[in-house]
C-alpha atoms as a PDB file:
ATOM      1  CA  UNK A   1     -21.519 -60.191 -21.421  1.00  0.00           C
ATOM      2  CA  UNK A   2     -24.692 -58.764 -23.311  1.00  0.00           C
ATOM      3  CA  UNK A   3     -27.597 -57.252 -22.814  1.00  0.00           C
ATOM      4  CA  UNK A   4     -30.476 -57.517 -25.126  1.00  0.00           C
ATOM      5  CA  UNK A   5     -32.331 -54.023 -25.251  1.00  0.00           C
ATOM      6  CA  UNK A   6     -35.296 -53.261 -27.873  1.00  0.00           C
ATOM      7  CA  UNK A   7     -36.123 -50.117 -29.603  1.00  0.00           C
ATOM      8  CA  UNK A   8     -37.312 -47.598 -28.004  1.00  0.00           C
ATOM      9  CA  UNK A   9     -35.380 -48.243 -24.936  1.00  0.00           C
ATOM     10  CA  UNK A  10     -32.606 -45.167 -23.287  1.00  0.00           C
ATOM     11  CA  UNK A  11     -29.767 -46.573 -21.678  1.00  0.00           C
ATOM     12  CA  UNK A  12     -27.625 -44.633 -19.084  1.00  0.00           C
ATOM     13  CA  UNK A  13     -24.595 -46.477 -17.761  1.00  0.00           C
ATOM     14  CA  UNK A  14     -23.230 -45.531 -14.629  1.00  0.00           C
ATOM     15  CA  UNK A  15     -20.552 -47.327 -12.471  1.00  0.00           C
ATOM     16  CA  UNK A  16     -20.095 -45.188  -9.179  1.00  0.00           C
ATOM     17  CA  UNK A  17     -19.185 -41.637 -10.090  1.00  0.00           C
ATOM     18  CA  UNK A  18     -17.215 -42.306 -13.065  1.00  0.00           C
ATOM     19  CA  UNK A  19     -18.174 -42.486 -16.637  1.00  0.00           C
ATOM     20  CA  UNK A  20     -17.983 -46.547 -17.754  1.00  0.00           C
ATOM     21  CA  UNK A  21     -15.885 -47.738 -20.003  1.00  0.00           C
ATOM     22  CA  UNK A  22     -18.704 -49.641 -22.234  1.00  0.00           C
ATOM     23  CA  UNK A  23     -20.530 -48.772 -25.564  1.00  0.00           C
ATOM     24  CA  UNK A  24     -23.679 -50.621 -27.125  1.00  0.00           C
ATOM     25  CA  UNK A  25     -23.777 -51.905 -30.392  1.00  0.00           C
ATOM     26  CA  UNK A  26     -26.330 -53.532 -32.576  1.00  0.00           C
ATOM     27  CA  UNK A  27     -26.591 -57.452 -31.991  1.00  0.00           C
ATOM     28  CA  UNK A  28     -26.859 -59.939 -35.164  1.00  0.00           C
ATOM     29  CA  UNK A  29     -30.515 -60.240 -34.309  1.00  0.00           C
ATOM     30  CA  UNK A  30     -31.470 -56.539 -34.486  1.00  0.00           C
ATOM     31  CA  UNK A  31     -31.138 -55.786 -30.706  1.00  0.00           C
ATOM     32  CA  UNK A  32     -28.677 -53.769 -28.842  1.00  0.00           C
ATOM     33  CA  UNK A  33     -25.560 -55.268 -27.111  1.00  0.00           C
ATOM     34  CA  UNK A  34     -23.485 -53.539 -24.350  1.00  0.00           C
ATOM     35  CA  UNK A  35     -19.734 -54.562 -24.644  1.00  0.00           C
ATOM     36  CA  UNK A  36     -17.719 -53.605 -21.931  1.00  0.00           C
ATOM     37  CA  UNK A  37     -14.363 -53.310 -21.056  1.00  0.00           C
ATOM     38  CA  UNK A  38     -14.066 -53.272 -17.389  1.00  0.00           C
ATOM     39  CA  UNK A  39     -16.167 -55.570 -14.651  1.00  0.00           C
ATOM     40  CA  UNK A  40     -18.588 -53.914 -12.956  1.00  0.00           C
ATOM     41  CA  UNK A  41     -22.287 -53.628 -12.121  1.00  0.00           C
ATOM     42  CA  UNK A  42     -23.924 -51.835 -15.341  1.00  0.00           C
ATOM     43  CA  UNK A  43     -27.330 -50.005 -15.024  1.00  0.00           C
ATOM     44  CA  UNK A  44     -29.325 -49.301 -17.393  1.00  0.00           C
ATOM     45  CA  UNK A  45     -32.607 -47.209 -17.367  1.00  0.00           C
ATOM     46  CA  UNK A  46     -35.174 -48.581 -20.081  1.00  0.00           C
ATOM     47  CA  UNK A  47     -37.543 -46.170 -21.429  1.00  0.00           C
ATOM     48  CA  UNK A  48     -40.489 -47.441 -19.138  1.00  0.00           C
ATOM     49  CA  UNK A  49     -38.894 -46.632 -16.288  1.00  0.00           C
ATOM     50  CA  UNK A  50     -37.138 -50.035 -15.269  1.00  0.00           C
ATOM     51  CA  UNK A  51     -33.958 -50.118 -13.833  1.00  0.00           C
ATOM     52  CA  UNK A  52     -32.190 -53.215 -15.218  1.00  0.00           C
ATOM     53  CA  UNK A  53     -28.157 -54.092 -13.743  1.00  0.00           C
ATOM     54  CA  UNK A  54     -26.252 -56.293 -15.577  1.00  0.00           C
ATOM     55  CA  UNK A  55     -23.087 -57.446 -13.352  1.00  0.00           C
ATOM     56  CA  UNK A  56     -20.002 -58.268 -15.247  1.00  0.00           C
ATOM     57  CA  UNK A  57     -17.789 -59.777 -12.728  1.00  0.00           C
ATOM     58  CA  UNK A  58     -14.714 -60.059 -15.044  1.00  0.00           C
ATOM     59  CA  UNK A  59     -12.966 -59.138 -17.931  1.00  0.00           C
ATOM     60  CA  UNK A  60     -10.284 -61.288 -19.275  1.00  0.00           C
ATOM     61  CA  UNK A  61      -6.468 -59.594 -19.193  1.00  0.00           C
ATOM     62  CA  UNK A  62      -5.036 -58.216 -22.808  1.00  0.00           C
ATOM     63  CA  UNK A  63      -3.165 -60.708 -24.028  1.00  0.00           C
ATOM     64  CA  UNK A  64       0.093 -59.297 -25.016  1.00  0.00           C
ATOM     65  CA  UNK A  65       1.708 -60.297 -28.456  1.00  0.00           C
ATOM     66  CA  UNK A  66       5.402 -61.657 -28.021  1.00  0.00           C
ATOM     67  CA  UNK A  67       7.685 -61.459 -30.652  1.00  0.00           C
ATOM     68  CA  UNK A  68      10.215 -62.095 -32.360  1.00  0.00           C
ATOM     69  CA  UNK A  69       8.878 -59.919 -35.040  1.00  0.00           C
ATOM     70  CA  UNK A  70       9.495 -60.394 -38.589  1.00  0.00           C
ATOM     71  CA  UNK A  71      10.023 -57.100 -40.779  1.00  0.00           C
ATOM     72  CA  UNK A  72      10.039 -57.406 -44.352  1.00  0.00           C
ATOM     73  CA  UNK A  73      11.172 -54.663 -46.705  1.00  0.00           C
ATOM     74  CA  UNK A  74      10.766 -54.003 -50.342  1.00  0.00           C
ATOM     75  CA  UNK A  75      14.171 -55.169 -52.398  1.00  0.00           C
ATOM     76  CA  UNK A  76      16.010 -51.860 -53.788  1.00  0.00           C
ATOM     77  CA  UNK A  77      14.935 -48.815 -51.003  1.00  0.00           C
ATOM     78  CA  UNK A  78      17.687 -48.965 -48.891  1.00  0.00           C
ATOM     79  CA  UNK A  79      16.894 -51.143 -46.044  1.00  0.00           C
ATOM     80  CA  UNK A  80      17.849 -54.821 -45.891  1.00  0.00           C
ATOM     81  CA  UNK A  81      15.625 -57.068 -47.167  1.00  0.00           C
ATOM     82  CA  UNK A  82      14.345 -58.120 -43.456  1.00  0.00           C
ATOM     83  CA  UNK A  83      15.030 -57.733 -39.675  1.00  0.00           C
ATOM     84  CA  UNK A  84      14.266 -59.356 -36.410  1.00  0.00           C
ATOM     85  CA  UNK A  85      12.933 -57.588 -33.418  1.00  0.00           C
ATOM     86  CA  UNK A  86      12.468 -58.567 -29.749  1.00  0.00           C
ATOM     87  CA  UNK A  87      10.856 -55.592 -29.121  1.00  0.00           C
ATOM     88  CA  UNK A  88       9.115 -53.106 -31.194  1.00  0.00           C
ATOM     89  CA  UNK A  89      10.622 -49.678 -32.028  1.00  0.00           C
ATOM     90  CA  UNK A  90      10.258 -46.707 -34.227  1.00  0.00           C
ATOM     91  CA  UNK A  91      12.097 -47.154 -37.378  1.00  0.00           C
ATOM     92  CA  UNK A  92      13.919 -44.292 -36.728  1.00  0.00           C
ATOM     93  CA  UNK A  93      15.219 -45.391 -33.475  1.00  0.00           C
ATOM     94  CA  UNK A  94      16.645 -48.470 -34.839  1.00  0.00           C
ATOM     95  CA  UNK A  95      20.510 -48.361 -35.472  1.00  0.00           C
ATOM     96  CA  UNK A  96      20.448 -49.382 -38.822  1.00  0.00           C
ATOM     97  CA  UNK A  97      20.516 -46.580 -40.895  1.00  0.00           C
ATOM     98  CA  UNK A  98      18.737 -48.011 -43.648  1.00  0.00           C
ATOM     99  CA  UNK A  99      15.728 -48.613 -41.165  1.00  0.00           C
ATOM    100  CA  UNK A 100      16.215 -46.257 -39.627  1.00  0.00           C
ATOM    101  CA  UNK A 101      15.457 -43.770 -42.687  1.00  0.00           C
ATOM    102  CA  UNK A 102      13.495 -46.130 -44.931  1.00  0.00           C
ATOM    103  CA  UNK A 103      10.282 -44.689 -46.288  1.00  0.00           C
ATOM    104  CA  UNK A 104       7.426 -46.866 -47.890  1.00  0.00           C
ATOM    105  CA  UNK A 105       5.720 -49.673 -46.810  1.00  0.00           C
ATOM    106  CA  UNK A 106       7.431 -52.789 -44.289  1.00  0.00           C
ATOM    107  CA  UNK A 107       5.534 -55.723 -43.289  1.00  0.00           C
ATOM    108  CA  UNK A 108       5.476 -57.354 -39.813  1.00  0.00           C
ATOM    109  CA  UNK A 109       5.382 -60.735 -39.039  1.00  0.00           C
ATOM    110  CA  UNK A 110       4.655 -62.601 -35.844  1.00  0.00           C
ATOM    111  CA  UNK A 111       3.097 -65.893 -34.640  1.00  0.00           C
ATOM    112  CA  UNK A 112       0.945 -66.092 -31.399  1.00  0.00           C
ATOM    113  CA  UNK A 113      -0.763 -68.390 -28.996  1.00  0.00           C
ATOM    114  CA  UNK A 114      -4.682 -68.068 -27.714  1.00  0.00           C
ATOM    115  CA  UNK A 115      -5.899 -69.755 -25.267  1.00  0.00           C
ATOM    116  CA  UNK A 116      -9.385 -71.768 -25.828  1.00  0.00           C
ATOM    117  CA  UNK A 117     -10.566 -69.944 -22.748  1.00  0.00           C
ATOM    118  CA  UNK A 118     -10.671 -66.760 -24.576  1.00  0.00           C
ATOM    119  CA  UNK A 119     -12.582 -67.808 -27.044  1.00  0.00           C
ATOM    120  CA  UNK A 120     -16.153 -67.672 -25.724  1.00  0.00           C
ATOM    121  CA  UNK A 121     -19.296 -66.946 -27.509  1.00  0.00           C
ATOM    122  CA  UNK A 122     -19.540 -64.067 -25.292  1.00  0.00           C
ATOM    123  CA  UNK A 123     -16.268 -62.386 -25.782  1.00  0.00           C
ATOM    124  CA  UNK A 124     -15.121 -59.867 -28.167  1.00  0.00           C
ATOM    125  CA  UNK A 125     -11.697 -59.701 -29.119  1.00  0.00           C
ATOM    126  CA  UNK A 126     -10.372 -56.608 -30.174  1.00  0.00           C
ATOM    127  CA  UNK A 127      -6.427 -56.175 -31.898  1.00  0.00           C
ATOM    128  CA  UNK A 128      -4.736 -52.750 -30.614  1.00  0.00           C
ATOM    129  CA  UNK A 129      -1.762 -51.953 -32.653  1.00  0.00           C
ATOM    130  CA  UNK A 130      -1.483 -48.991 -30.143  1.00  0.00           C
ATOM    131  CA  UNK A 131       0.530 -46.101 -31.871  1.00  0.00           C
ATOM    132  CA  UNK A 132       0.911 -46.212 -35.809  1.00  0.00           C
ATOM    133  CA  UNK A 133       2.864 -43.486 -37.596  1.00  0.00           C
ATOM    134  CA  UNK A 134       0.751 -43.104 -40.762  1.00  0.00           C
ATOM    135  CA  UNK A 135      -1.621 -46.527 -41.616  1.00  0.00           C
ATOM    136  CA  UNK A 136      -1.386 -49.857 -41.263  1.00  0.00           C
ATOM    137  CA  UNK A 137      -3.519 -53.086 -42.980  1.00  0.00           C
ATOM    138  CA  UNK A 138      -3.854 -56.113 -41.126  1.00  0.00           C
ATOM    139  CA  UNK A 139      -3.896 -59.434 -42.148  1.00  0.00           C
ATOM    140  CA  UNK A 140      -4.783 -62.241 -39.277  1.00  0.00           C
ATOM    141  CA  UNK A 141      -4.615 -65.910 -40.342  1.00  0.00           C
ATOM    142  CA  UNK A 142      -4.500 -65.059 -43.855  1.00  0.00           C
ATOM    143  CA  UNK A 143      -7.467 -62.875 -43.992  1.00  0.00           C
ATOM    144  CA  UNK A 144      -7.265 -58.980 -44.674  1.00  0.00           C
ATOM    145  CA  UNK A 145      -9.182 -57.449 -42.250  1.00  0.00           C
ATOM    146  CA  UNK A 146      -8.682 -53.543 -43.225  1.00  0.00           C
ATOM    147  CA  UNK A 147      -6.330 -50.632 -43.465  1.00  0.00           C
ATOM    148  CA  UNK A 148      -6.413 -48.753 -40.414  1.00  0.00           C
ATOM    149  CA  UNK A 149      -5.347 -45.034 -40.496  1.00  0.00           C
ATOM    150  CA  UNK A 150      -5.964 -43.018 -37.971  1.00  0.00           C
ATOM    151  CA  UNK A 151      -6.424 -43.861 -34.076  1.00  0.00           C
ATOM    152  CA  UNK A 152      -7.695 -45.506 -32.213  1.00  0.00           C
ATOM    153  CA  UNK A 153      -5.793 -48.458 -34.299  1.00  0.00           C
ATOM    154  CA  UNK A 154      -8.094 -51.066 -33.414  1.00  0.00           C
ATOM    155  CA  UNK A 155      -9.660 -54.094 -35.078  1.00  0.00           C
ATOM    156  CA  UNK A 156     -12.570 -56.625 -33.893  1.00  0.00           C
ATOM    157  CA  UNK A 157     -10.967 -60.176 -34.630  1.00  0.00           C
ATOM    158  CA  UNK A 158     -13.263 -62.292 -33.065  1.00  0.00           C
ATOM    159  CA  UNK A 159     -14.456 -64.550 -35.705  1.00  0.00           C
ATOM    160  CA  UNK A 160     -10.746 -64.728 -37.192  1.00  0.00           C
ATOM    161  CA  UNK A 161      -8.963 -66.104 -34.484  1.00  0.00           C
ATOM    162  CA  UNK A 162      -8.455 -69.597 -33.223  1.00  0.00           C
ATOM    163  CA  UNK A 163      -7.166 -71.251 -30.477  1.00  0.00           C
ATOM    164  CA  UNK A 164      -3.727 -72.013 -30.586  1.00  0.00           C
ATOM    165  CA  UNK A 165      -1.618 -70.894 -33.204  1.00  0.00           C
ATOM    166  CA  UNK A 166      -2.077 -67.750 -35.069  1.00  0.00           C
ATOM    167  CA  UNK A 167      -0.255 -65.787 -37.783  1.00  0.00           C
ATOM    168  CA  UNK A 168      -0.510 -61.839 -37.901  1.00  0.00           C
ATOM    169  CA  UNK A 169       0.725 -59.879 -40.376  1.00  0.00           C
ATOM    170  CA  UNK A 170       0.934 -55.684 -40.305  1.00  0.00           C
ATOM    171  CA  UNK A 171       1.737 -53.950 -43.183  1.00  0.00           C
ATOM    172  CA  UNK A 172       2.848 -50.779 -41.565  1.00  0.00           C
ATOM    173  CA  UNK A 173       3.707 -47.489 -43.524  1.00  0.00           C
ATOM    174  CA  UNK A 174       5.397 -44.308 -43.183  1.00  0.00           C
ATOM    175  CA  UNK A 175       5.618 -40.704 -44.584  1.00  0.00           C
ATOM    176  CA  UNK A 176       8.697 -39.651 -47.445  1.00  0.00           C
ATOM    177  CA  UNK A 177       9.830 -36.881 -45.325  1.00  0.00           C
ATOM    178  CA  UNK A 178      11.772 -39.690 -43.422  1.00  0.00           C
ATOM    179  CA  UNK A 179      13.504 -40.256 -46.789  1.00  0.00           C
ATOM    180  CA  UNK A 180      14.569 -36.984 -46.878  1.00  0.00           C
ATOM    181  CA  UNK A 181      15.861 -36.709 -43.267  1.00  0.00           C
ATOM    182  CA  UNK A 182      17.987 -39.621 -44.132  1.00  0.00           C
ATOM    183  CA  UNK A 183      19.586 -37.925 -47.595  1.00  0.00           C
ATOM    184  CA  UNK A 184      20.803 -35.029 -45.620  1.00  0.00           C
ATOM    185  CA  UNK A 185      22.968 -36.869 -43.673  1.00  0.00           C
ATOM    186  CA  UNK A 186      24.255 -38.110 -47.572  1.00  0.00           C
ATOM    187  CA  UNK A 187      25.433 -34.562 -48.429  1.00  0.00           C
END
């Protein structure tokens, strides 16, 4: 949900006693737009004096992204050329030593569903890789949408998602040092 604000206007959120979990952002049309990630009953104190609520009475639930995963590695570093996983893992947790101590740059591949519901003119839909060792670019649908590096590791992919089907690729990579971890054992 949004709510159109003008300039000049102070807004102070409060939900209960606890600090919300929403942030405002400029709108296409030069206004201010709260996006929020938890329902609620927003407040919002304009600088006149008027007290304006905005109720959200739900969010949608995080759609989780399934694998199998594809991984893709460069020809000639050590690890085999690609892997399926279930589940994701550290590198180094995985019991192929040549994953396990590759260093460089892997790719992940994975399909996914979305459901038409979630695609509303009034949603925003955010990717969260969660946890990335060292950066990661991400390409949805064929479309690079940036090279994330430090966290949170979090994209807006609203207007590149579609319902139904939808390719995501994560070029994920990782520090030498776990190169050299993995030539010591060689000695």
């Amino acid at each position: 949900e949004h709510l159109l604000l003008h300039d000049g206007d102070m807004v102070n959120f409060s939900i209960s006693d606890k600090i919300p979990p929403a942030a405002l952002e400029a709108s296409p049309d030069g206004g201010i737009q709260v996006c929020a990630t938890e329902p609620g009953n927003y407040t919002c104190e304009l600088a006149t004096g008027k007290i304006v609520t905005l109720a959200i009475p739900n969010i949608p639930k995080p759609v989780a992204i399934q694998g199998p995963w594809t991984v893709k590695f460069p020809d000639g570093w050590g690890a085999p050329a690609q892997i399926q996983m279930e589940k994701l893992i550290a590198w180094n947790k995985h019991s192929n030593a040549g994953v396990r101590y590759f260093s460089g740059t892997a790719s992940y591949h994975c399909e996914f569903d979305v459901p038409a519901e979630l695609l509303t003119e009034d949603h925003r839909i955010e990717l969260d890789l969660g946890d990335v060792s060292v950066m990661a670019e991400v390409i949805l649908n064929g479309q690079r949408l940036g090279i994330l590096w430090n966290a949170p590791f979090q994209l807006d992919v609203t207007s590149v998602l579609h319902a139904g089907q939808n390719t995501l690729e994560i070029a994920v990579a990782n520090l030498w040092v776990n190169r050299l971890i993995g030539d010591q054992h060689l000695q």
